[in-house]
N, C-alpha and C. Protein backbone atom coordinates (compact mmCIF):
# COMPACT_ATOMS: atom_id res chain seq x y z
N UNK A 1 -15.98 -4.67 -11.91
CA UNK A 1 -16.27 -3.28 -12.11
C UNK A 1 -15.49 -2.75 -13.31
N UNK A 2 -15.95 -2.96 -15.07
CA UNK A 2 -15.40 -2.49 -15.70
C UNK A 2 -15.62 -1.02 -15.95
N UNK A 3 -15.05 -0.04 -16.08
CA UNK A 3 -15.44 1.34 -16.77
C UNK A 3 -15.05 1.41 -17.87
N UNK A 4 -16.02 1.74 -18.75
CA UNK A 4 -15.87 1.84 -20.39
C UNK A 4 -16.57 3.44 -20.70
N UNK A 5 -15.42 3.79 -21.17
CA UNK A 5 -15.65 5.49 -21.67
C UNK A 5 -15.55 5.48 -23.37
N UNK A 6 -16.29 5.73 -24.11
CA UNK A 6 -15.90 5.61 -25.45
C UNK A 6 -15.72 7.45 -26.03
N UNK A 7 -14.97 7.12 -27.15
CA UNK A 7 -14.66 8.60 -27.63
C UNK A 7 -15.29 9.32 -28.28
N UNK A 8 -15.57 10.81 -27.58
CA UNK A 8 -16.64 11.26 -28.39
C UNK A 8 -16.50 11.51 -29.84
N UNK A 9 -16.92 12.29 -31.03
CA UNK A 9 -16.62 12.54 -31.87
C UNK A 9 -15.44 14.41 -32.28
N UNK A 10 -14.67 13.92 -32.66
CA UNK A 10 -13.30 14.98 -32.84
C UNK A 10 -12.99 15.46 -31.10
N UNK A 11 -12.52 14.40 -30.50
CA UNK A 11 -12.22 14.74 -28.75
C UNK A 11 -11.11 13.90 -28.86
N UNK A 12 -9.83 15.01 -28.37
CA UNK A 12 -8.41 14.59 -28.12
C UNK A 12 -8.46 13.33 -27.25
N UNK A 13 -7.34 12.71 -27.52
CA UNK A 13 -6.70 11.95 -26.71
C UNK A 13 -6.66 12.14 -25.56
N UNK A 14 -5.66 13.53 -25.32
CA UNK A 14 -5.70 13.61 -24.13
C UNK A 14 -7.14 13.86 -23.27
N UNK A 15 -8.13 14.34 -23.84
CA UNK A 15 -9.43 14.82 -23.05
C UNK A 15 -10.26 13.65 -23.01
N UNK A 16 -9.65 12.79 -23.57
CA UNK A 16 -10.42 11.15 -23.27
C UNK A 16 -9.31 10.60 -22.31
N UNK A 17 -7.84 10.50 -22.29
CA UNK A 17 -7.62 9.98 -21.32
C UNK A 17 -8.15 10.49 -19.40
N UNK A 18 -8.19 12.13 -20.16
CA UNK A 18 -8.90 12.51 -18.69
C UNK A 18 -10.11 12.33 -18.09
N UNK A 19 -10.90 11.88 -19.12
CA UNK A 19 -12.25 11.21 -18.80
C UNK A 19 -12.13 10.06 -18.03
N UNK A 20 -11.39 9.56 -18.56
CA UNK A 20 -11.27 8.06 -18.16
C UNK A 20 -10.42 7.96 -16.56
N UNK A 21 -9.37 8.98 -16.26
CA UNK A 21 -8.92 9.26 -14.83
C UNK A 21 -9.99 9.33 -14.04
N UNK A 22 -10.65 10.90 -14.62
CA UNK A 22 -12.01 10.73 -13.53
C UNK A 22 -13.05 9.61 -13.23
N UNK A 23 -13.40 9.17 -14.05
CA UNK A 23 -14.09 8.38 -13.93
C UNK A 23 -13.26 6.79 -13.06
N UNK A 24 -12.42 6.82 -12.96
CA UNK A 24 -11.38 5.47 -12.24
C UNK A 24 -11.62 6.49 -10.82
N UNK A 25 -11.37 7.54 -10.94
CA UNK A 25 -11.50 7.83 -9.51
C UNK A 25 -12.89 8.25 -9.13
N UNK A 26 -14.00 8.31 -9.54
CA UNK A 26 -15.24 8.34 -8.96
C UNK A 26 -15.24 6.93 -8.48
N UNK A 27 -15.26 5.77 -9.76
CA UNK A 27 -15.90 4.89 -8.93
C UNK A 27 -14.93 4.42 -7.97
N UNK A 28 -13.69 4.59 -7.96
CA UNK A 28 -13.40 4.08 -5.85
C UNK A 28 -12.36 2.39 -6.39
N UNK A 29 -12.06 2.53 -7.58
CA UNK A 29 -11.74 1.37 -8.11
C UNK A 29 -10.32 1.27 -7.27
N UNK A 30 -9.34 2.75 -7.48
CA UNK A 30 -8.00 2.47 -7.26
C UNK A 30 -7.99 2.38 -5.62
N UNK A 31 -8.85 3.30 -4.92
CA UNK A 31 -8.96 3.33 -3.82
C UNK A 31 -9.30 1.75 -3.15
N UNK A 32 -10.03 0.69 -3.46
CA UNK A 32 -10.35 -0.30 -3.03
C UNK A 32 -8.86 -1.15 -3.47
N UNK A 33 -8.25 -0.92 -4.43
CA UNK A 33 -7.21 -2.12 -4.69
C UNK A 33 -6.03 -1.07 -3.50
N UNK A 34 -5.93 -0.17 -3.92
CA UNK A 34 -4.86 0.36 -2.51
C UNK A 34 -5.53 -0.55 -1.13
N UNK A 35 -6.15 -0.37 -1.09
CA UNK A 35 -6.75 -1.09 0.54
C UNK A 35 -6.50 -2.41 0.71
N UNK A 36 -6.80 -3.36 -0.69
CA UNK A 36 -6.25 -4.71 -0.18
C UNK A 36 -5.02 -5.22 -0.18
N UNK A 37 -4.39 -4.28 -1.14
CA UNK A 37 -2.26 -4.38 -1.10
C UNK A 37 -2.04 -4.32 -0.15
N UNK A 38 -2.52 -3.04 0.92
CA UNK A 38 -2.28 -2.92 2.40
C UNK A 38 -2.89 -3.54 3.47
N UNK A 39 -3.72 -3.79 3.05
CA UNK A 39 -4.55 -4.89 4.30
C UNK A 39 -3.61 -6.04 5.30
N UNK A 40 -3.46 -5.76 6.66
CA UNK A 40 -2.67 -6.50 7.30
C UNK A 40 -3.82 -7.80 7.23
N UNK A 41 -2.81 -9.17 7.48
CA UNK A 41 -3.12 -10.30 7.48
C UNK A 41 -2.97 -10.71 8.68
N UNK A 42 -3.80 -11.50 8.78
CA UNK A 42 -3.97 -12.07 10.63
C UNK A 42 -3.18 -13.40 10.66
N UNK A 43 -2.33 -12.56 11.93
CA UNK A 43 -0.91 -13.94 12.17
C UNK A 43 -0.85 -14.75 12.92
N UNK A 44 -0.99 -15.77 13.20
CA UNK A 44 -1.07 -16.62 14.48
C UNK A 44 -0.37 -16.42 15.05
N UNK A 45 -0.72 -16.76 16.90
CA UNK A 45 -0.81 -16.14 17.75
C UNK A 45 0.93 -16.51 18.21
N UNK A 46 1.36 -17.35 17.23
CA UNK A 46 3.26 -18.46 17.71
C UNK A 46 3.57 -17.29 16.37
N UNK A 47 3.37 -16.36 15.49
CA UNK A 47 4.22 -16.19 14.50
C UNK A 47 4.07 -14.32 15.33
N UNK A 48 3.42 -14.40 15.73
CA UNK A 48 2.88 -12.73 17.05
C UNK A 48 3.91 -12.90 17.61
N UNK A 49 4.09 -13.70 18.27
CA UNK A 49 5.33 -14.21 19.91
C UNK A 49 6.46 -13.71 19.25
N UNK A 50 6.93 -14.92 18.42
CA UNK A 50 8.58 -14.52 17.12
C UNK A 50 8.67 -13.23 16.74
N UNK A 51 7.95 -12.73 16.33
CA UNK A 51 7.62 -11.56 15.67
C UNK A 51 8.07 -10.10 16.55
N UNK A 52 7.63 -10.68 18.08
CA UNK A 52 7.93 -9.63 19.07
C UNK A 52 9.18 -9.69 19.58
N UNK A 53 9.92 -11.17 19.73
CA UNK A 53 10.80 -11.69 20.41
C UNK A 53 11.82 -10.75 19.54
N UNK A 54 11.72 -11.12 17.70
CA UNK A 54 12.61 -10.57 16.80
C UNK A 54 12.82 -9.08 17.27
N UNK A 55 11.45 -8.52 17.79
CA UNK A 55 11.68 -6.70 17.78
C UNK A 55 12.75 -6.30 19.30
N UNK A 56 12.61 -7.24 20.50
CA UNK A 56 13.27 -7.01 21.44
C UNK A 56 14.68 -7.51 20.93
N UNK A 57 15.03 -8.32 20.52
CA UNK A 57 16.61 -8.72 19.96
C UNK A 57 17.47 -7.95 19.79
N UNK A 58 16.28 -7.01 18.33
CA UNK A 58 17.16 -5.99 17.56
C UNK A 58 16.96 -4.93 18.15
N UNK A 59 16.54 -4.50 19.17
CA UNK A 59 16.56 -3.12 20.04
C UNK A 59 17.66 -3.43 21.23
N UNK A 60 17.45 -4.51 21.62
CA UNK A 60 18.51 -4.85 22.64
C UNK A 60 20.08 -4.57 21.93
N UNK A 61 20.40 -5.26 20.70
CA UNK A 61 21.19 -4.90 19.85
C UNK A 61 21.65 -3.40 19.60
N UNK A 62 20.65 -2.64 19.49
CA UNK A 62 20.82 -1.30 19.07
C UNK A 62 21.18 -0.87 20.02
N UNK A 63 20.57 -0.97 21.40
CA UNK A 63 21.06 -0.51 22.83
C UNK A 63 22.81 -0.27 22.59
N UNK A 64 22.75 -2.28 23.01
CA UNK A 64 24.66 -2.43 22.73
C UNK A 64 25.45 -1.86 22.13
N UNK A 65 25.33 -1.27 21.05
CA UNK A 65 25.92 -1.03 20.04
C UNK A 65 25.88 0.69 20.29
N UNK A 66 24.85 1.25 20.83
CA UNK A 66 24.78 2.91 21.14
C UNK A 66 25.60 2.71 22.55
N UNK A 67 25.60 1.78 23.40
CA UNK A 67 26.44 2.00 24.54
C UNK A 67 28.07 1.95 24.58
N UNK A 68 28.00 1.05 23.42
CA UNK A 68 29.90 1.35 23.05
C UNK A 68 30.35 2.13 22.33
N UNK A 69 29.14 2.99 21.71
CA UNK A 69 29.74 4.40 20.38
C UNK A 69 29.69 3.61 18.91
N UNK A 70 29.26 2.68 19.04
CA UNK A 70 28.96 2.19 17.38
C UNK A 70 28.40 3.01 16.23
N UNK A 71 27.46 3.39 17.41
CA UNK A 71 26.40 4.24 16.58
C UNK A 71 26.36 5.38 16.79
């Protein structure tokens, strides 16, 4: 999906770079690459388990640590 805006004749810089914003945001370009930066990846079902085990550890941790005034 290239967008190619060319410059009209005696039209600023800046009123061509703003052409060219709008037009990145009509067609949905930045919006689709935001979506796949963020796109969660599917984890197998042993890296799910670890993953949860890790979150009870460090809460159990946090517990300990709020029950003696650490925190």
């Amino acid at each position: 999906m290239a967008i190619e805006i060319k410059r009209k004749p005696k039209e600023s810089v800046a009123s061509l770079i703003r052409r060219f914003n709008l037009a990145v945001l009509k067609s949905g370009v930045l919006l689709e690459a935001r979506k796949r930066m963020y796109k969660d990846r599917n984890l197998s079902p042993r890296k799910k388990w670890e993953k949860a085990l890790y979150r009870l550890k460090k809460s159990q941790e946090y517990e300990k640590l709020k029950k003696w005034g650490k925190i």
